[in-house]
C-alpha atoms as a PDB file:
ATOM      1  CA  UNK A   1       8.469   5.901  -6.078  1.00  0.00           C
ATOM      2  CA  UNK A   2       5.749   5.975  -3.612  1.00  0.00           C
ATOM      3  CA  UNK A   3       3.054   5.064  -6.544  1.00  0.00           C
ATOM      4  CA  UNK A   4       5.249   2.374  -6.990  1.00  0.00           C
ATOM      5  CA  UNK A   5       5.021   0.713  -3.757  1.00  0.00           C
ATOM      6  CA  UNK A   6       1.684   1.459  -3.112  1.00  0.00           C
ATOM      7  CA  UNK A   7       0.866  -0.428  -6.402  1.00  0.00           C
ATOM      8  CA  UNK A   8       2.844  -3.222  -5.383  1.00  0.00           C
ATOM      9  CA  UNK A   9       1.456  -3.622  -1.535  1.00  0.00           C
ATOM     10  CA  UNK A  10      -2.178  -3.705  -3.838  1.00  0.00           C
ATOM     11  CA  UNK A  11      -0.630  -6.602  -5.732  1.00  0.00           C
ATOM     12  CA  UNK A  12       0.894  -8.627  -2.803  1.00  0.00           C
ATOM     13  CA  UNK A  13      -2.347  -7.750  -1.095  1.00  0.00           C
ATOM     14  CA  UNK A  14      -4.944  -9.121  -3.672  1.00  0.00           C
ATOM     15  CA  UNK A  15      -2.570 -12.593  -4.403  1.00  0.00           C
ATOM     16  CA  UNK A  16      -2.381 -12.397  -0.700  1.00  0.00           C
ATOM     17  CA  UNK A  17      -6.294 -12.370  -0.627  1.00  0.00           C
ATOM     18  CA  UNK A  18      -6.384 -15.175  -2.749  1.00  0.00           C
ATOM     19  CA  UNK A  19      -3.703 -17.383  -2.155  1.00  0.00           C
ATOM     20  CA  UNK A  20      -2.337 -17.117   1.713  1.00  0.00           C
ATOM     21  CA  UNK A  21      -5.643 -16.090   3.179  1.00  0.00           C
ATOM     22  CA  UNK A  22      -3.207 -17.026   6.928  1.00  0.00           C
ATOM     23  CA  UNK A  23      -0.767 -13.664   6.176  1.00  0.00           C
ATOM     24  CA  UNK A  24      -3.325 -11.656   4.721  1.00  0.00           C
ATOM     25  CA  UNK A  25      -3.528  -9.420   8.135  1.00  0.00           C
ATOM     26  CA  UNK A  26      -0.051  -8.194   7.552  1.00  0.00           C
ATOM     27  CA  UNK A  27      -0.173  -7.420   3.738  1.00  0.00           C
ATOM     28  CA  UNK A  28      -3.509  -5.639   4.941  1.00  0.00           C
ATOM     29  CA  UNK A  29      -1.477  -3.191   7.538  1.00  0.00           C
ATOM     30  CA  UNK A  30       0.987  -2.797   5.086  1.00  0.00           C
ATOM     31  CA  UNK A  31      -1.241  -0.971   2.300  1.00  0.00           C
ATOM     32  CA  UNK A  32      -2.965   0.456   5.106  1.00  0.00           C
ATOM     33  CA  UNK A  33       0.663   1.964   5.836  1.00  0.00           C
ATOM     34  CA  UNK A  34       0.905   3.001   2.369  1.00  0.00           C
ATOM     35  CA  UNK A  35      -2.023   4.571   1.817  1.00  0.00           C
ATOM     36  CA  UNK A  36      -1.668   6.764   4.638  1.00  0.00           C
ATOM     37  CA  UNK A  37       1.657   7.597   3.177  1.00  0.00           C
ATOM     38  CA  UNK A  38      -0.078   8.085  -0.114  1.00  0.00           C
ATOM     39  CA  UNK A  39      -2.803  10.783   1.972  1.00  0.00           C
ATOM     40  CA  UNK A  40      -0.180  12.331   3.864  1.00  0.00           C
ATOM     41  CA  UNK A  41       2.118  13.469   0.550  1.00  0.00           C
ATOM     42  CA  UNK A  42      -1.474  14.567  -1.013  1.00  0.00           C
ATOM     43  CA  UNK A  43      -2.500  16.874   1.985  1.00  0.00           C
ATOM     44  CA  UNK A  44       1.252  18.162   2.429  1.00  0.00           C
ATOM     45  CA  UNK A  45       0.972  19.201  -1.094  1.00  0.00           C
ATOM     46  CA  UNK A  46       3.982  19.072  -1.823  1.00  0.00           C
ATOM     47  CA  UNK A  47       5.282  17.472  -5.271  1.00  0.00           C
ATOM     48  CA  UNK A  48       8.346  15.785  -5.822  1.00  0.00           C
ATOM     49  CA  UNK A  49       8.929  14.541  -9.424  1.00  0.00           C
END
């Protein structure tokens, strides 16, 4: 689940990049959001399937 939306922030953030160069600042705090998400679940190790 959180693969998921960390692959789609990367999405909206690259067609973001490209097409609304205006709202790219909040698609950019958004997978900056996820990512730390992404780190924290790593470090905590734990796993949920």
């Amino acid at each position: 689940m959180l693969w998921t939306i960390a692959v789609v922030l990367v999405v909206l953030w690259a067609l973001g990049f490209v097409a609304f160069h205006v709202t790219t600042g909040f698609i950019h705090l958004l997978l900056i959001v996820a990512l730390a998400v992404v780190v924290l679940q790593l470090v905590s190790g734990r796993r949920t399937v």
